[in-house]
Protein backbone atom coordinates (compact mmCIF):
# COMPACT_ATOMS: atom_id res chain seq x y z
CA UNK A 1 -4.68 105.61 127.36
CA UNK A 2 -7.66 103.67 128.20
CA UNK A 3 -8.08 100.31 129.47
CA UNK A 4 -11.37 98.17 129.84
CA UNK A 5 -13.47 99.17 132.67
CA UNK A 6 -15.03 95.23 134.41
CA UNK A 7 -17.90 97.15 136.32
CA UNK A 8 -19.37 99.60 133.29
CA UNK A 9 -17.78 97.70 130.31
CA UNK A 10 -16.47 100.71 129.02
CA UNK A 11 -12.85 102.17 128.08
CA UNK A 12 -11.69 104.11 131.31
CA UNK A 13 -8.54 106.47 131.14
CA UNK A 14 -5.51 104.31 132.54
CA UNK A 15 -3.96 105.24 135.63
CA UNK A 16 0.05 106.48 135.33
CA UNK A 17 1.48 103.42 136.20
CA UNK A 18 -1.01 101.03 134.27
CA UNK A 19 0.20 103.57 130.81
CA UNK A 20 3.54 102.94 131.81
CA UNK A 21 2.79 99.24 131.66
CA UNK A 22 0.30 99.04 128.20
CA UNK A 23 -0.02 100.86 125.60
CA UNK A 24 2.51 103.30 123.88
CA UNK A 25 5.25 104.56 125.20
CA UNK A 26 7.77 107.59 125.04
CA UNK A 27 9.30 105.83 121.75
CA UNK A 28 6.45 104.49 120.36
CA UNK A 29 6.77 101.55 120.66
CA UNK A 30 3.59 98.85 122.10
CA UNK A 31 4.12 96.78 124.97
CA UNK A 32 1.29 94.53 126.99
CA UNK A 33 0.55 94.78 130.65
CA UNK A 34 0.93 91.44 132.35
CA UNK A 35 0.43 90.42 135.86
CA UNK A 36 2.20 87.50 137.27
CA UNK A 37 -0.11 85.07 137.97
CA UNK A 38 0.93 81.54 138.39
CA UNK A 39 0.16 78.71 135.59
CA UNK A 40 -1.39 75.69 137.82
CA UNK A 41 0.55 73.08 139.57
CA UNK A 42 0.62 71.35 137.01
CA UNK A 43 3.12 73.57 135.47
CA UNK A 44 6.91 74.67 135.66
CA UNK A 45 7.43 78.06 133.75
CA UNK A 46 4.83 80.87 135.15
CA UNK A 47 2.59 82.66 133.17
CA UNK A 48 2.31 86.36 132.64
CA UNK A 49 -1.97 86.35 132.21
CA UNK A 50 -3.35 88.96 130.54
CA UNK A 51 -6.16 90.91 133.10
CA UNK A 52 -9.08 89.47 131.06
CA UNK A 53 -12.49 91.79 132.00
CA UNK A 54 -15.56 91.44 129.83
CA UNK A 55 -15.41 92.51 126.81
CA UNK A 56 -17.27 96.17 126.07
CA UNK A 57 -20.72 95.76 124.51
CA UNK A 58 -20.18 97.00 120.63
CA UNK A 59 -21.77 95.61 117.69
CA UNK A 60 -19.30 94.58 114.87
CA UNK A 61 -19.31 95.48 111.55
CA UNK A 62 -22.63 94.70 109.64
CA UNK A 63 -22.68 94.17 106.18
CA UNK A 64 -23.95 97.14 103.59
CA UNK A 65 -27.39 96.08 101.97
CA UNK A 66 -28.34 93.11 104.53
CA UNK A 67 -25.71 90.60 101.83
CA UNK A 68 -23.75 88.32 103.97
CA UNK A 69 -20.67 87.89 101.51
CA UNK A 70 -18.81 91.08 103.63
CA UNK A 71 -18.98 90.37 106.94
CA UNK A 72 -15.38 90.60 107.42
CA UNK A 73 -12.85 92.08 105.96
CA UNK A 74 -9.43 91.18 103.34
CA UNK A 75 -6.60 92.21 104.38
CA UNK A 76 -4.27 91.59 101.41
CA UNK A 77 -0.52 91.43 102.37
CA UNK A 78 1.35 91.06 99.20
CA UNK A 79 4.62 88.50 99.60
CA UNK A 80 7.49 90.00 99.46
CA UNK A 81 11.22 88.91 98.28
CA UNK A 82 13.09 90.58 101.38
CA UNK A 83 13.88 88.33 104.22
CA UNK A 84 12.57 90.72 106.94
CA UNK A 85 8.60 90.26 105.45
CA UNK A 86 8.64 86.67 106.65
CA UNK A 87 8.41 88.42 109.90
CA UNK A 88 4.53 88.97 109.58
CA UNK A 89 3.55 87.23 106.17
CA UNK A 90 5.31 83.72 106.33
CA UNK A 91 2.31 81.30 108.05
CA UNK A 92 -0.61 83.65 107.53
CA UNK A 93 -1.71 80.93 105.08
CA UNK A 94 -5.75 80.83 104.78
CA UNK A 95 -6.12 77.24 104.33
CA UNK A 96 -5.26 73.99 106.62
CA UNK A 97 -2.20 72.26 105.42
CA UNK A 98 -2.66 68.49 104.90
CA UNK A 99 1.08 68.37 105.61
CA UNK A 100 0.64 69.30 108.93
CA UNK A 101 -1.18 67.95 111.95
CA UNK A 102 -4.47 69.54 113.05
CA UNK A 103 -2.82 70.62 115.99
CA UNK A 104 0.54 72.22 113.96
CA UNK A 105 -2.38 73.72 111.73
CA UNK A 106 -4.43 75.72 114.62
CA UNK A 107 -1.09 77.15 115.79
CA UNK A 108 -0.68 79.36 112.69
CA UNK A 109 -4.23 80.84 114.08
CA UNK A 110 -2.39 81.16 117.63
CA UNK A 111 0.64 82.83 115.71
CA UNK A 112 -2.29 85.39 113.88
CA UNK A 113 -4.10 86.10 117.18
CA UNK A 114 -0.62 86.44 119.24
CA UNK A 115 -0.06 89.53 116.77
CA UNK A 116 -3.87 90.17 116.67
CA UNK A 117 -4.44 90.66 120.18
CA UNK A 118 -1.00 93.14 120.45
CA UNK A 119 -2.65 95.34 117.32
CA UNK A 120 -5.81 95.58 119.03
CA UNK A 121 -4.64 97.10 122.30
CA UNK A 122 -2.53 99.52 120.52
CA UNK A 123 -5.61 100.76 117.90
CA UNK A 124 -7.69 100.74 121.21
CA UNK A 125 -5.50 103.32 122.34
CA UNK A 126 -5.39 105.84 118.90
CA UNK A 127 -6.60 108.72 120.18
CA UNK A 128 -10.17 109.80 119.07
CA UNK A 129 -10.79 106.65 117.18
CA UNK A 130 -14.48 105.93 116.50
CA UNK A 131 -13.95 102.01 116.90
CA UNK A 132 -12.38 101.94 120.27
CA UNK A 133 -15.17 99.58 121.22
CA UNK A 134 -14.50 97.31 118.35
CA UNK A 135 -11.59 97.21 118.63
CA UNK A 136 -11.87 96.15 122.09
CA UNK A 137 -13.83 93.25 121.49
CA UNK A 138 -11.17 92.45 118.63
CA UNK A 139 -9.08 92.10 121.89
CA UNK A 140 -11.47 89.48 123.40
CA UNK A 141 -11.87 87.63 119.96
CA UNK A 142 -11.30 83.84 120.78
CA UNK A 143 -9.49 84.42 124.34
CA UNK A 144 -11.61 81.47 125.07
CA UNK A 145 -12.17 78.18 123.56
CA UNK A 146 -14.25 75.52 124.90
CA UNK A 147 -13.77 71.62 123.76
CA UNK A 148 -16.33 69.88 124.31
CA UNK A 149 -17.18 66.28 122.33
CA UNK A 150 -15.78 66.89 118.71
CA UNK A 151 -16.11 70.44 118.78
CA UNK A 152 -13.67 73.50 119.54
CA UNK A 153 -16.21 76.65 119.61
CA UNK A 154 -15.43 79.98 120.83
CA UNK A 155 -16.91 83.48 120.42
CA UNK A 156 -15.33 85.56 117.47
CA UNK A 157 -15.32 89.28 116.94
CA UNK A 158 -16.03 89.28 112.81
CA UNK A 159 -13.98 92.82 112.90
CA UNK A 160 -11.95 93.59 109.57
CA UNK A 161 -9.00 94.13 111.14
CA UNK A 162 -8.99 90.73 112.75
CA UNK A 163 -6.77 88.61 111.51
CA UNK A 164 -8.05 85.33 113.39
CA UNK A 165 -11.70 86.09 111.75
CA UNK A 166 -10.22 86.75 107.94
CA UNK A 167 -8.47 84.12 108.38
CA UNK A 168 -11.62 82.06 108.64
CA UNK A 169 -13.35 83.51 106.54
CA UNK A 170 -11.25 84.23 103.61
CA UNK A 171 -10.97 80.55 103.71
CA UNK A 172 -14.82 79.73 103.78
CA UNK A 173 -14.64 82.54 100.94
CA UNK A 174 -11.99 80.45 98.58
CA UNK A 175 -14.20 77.40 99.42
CA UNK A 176 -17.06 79.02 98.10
CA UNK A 177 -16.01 80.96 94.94
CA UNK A 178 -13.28 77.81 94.38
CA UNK A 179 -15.88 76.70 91.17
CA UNK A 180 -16.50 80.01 89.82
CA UNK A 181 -12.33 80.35 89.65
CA UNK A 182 -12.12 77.55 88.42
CA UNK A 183 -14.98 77.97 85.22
CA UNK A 184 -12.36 80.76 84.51
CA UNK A 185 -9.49 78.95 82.72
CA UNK A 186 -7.93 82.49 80.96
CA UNK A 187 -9.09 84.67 84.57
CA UNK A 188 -7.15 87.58 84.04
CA UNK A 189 -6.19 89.64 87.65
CA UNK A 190 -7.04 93.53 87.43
CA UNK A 191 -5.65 96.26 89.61
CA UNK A 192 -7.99 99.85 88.85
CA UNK A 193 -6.25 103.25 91.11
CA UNK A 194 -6.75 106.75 91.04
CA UNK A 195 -4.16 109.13 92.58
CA UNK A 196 -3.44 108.93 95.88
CA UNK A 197 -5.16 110.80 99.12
CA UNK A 198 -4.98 112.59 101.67
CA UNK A 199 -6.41 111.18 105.20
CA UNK A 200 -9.55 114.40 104.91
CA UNK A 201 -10.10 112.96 101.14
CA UNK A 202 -9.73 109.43 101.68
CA UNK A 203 -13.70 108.47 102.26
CA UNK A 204 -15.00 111.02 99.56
CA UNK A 205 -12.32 109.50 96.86
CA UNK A 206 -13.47 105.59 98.00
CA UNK A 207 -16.88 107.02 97.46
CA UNK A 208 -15.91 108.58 94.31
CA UNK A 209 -14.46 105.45 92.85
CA UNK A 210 -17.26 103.77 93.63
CA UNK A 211 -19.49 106.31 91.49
CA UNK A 212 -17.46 105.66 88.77
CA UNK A 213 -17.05 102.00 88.92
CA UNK A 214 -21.13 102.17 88.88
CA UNK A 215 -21.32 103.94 86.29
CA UNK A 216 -18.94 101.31 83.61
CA UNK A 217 -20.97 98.83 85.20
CA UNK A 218 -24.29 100.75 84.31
CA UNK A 219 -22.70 101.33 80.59
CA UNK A 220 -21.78 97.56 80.17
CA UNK A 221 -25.48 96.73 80.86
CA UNK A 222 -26.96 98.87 78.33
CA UNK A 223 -24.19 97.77 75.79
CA UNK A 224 -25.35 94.10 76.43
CA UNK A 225 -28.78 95.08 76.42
CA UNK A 226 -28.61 96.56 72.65
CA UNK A 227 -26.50 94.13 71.83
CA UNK A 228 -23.32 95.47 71.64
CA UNK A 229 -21.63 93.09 74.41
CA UNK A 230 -22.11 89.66 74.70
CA UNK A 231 -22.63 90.00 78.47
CA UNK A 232 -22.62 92.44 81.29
CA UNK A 233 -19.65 92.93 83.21
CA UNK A 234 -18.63 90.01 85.11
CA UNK A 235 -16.27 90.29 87.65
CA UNK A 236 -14.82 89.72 91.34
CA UNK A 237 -13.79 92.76 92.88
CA UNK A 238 -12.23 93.59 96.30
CA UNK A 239 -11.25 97.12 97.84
CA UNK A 240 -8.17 98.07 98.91
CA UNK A 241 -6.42 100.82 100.59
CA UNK A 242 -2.84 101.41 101.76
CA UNK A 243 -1.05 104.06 103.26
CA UNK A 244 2.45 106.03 102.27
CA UNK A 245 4.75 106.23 105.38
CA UNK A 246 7.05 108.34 103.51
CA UNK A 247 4.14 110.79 101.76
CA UNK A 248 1.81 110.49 104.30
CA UNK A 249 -1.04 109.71 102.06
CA UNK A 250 -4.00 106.98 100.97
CA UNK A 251 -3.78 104.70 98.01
CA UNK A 252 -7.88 103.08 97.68
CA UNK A 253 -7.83 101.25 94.96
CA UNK A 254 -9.52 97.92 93.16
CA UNK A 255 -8.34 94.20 92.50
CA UNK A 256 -10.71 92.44 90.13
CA UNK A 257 -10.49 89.19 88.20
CA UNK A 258 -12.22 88.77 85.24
CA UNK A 259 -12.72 85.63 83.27
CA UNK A 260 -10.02 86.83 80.13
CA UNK A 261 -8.15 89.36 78.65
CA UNK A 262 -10.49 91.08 76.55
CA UNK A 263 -12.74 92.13 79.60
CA UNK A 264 -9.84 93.63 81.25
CA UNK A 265 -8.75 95.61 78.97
CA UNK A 266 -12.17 96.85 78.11
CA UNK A 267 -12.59 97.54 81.98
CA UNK A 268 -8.89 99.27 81.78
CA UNK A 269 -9.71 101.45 79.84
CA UNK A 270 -13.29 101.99 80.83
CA UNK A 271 -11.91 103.11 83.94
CA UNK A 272 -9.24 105.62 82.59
CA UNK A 273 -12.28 107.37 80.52
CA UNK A 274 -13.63 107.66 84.16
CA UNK A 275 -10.69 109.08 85.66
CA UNK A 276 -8.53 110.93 83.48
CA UNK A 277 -6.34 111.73 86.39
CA UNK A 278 -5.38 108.38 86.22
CA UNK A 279 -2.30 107.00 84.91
CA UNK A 280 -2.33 104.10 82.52
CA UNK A 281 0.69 102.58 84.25
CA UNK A 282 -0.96 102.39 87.58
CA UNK A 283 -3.65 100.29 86.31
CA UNK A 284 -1.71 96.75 86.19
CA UNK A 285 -3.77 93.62 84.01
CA UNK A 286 -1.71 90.24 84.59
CA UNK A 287 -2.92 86.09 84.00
CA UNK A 288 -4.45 85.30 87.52
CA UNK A 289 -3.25 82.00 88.54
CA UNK A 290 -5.04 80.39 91.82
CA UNK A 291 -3.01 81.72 94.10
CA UNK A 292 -3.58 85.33 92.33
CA UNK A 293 -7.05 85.14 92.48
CA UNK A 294 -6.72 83.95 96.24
CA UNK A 295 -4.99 87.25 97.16
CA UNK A 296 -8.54 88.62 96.29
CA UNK A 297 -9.88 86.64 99.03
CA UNK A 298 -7.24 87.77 101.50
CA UNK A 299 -6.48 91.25 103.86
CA UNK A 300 -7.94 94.85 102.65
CA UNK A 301 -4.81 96.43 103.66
CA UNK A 302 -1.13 96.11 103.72
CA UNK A 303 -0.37 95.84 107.59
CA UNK A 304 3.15 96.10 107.63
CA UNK A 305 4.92 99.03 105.74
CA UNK A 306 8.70 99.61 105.30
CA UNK A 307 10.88 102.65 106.28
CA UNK A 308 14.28 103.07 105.88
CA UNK A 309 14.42 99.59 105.58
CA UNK A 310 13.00 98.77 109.25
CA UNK A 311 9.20 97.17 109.27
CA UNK A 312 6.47 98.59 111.11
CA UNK A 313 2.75 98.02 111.61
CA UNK A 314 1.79 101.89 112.02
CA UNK A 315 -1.77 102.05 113.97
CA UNK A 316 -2.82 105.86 113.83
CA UNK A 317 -3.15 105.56 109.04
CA UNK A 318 -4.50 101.86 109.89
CA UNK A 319 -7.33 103.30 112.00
CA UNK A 320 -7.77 106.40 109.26
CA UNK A 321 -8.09 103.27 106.90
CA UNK A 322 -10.56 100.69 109.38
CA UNK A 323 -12.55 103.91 109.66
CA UNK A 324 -12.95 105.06 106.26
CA UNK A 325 -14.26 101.13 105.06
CA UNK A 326 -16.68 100.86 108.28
CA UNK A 327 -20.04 99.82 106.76
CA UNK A 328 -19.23 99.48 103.57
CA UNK A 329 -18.44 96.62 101.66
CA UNK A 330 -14.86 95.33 100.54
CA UNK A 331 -15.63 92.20 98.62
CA UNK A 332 -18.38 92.16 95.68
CA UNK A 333 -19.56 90.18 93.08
CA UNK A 334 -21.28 91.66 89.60
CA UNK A 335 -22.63 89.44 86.62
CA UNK A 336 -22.27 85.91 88.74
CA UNK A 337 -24.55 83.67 89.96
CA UNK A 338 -22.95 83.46 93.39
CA UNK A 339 -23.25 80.56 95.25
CA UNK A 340 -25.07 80.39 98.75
CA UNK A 341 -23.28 80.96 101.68
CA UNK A 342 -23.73 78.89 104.30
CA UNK A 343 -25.63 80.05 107.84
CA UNK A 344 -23.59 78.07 110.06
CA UNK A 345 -19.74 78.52 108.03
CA UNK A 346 -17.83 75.61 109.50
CA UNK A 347 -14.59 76.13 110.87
CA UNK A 348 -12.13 73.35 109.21
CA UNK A 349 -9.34 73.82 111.40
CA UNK A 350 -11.00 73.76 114.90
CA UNK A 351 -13.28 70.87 113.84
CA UNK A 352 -9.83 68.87 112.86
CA UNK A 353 -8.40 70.18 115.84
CA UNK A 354 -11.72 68.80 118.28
CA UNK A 355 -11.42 65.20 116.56
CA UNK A 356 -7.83 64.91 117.65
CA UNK A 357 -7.98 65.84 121.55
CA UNK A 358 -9.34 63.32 123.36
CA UNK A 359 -10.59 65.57 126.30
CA UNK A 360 -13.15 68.19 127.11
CA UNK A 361 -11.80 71.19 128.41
CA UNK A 362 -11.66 74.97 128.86
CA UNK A 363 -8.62 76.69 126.89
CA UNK A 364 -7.85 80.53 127.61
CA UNK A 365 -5.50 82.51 125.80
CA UNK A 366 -2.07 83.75 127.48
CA UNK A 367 -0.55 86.46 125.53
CA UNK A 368 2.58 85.82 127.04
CA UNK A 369 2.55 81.99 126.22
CA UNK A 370 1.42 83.33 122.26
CA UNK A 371 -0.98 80.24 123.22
CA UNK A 372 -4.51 78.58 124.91
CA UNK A 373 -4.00 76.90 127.46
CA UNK A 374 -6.05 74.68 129.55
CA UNK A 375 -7.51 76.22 133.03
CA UNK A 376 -6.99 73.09 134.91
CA UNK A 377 -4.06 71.18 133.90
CA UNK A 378 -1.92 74.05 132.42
CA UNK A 379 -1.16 72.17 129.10
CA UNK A 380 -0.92 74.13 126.07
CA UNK A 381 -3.59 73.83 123.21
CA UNK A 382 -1.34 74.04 120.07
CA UNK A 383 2.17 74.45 121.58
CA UNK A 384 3.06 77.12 119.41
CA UNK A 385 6.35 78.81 120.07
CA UNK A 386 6.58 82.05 118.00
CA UNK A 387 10.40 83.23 116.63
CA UNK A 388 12.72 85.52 118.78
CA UNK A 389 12.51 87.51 115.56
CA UNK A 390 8.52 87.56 115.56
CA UNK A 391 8.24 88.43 119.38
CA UNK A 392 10.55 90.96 118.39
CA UNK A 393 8.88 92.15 116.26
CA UNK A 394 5.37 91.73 117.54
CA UNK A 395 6.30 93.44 120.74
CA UNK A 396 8.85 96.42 119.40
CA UNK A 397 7.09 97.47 116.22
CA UNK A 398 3.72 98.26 116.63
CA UNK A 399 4.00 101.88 116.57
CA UNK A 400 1.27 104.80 116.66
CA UNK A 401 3.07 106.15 113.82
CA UNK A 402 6.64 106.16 113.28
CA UNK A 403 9.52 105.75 115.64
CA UNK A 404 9.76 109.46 116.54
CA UNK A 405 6.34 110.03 116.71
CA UNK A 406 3.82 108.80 119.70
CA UNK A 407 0.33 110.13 120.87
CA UNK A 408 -0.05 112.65 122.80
């Protein structure tokens, strides 16, 4: 197991009793090492802080081509009707809630980095990952937040896997592609698959699928050009891939929306002449209302997966997955005039948040709390109090990859 080194900023193997403490143990199961600092004076319950060392130097993922539109990732996590997926899905909502206070609002991003920063440690810790660094400065991702005047600013890691960053940005992303959706009023939602993968196939059938998705895309243009389409493909497309707990395998595949019926069944079946592998069932056209066409916006995997009807987020097939999309891009446009992205994205919910404290102060996350809280006076930023069921759950099923199986 390896644990932040403060001196060399590099991951250091843990000592016996510090992999007791973090990381996996004997069943598989994550828990965090705490110390037992106390909260100031100011404060009656102590806190259990989080040894906080800076953060390993490691660049973050770039995005493929020098276009800014990928710089994180999209998670999707498709809703689900059983009780148990409120667990993990229930307030990873992209969007501030008008509903709410600003304050109620930023504590569904303390609820997203309370699981965030748990995930990290454990994918830290997958044995012979290549994005141990990254992951380690996924750890670090907003521990601190400084409020200063009518600001909230604090440094963010951009990784794919993190969900405080997709969280921001997948909003900035609906914000921004919001008229194009809207231009769209028979948008039509397209899922394209091939058969699933193996872990050793997984990057050569991405790249694969790719090929072929270039090559409809090359076809369309030439039909257009000789004026046998009315227009080149036109489309919003987002990769995803999700793994089989029970199989064992990869399923990359494509959401798109289109603006109507007609292209999606032309792409359909373009796709099927492709792959002939392919099964016809597998490749799913539906109406895309907003939220649909939100989804597209969202995660680039499925985090949590289901076995004999217990939840889990499994971290050795997540890193198989983080590893196979590094560099590459998940979101695209084709055919679109897409609009410019802004330089300087503002954050909506920590600018609300800024206008309603009425003090400047430095806020540092406390695992233990699931909150920031504020280095001199002890008060809490959001006062966000996760479930029993989703500390439960946060704390007992991150697993390296099922609940037999642990690293060795």
């Amino acid at each position: 197991m390896l644990l932040p080194d403060t001196k060399n900023r590099a991951a250091v193997p843990a000592s016996n009793a510090a992999q007791k403490c973090l990381g996996l143990l004997a069943g598989g199961y994550l828990q965090s090492c705490y110390d037992h600092d106390q909260m100031p004076k100011n404060t009656t319950l102590p806190v259990k802080r989080l040894i906080r060392r800076p953060a390993p130097v490691a660049a973050a993922f770039a995005p493929h081509s020098g276009r800014p539109l990928d710089k994180l990732a999209q998670h999707v996590t498709r809703p689900s009707a059983a009780p148990a997926a409120a667990v993990v899905e229930d307030d990873l909502r992209l969007t501030k809630n008008a509903k709410f206070s600003a304050k109620e609002n930023f504590g569904k991003r303390a609820r997203v980095k309370f699981l965030t920063e748990a995930m990290a440690v454990g994918l830290a810790n997958v044995p012979g990952s290549k994005l141990t660094k990254s992951y380690w400065n996924t750890f670090y991702c907003s521990s601190i937040l400084h409020k200063k005047g009518g600001s909230l600013t604090g440094k963010y890691c951009k990784n794919r896997w993190c969900l405080v960053c997709c969280r921001i940005r997948s909003a900035q992303l609906i914000k921004q592609y919001a008229p194009v959706l809207q231009s769209w009023p028979e948008k039509h939602l397209v899922t394209l698959t091939v058969p699933n993968c193996s872990e050793a196939d997984l990057v050569a059938t991405k790249e694969q699928m790719k090929a072929g998705f270039n090559r409809i895309r090359h076809t369309f243009q030439m039909q257009h050009r000789r004026g046998q389409r009315p227009a080149p493909l036109v489309a919003l497309r987002k990769l995803e891939a999700t793994h089989n707990p029970d199989r064992n395998d990869y399923h990359p595949h494509y959401h798109l929306v289109v603006p109507d019926l007609a292209s999606a069944n032309e792409l359909r079946a373009a796709w099927l002449g492709q792959f002939p592998s392919a099964q016809w069932k597998g490749q799913d056209v539906r109406p895309a209302n907003a939220g649909a066409a939100h989804e597209l916006f969202k995660y680039f995997t499925k985090l949590v997966t289901t076995q004999s009807k217990e939840r889990f987020i499994r971290l050795a097939p997540l890193n198989v997955i983080f590893e196979a999309i590094a560099g590459g891009r998940t979101f695209q446009v084709f055919g679109i005039q897409a609009p410019k992205p802004d330089e300087q994205l503002v954050d909506e919910e920590a600018t609300a948040l800024a206008e309603e404290l009425n003090i400047d102060a430095v806020f540092e996350w406390v695992q233990a709390q699931a909150d920031w809280v504020d280095k001199e006076s002890g008060e809490m930023l959001t006062n966000y109090k996760p479930s029993p069921q989703f500390r439960k759950f946060v704390e007992s099923k991150i697993i390296y990859n099922s609940p037999q199986k642990s690293p060795q």
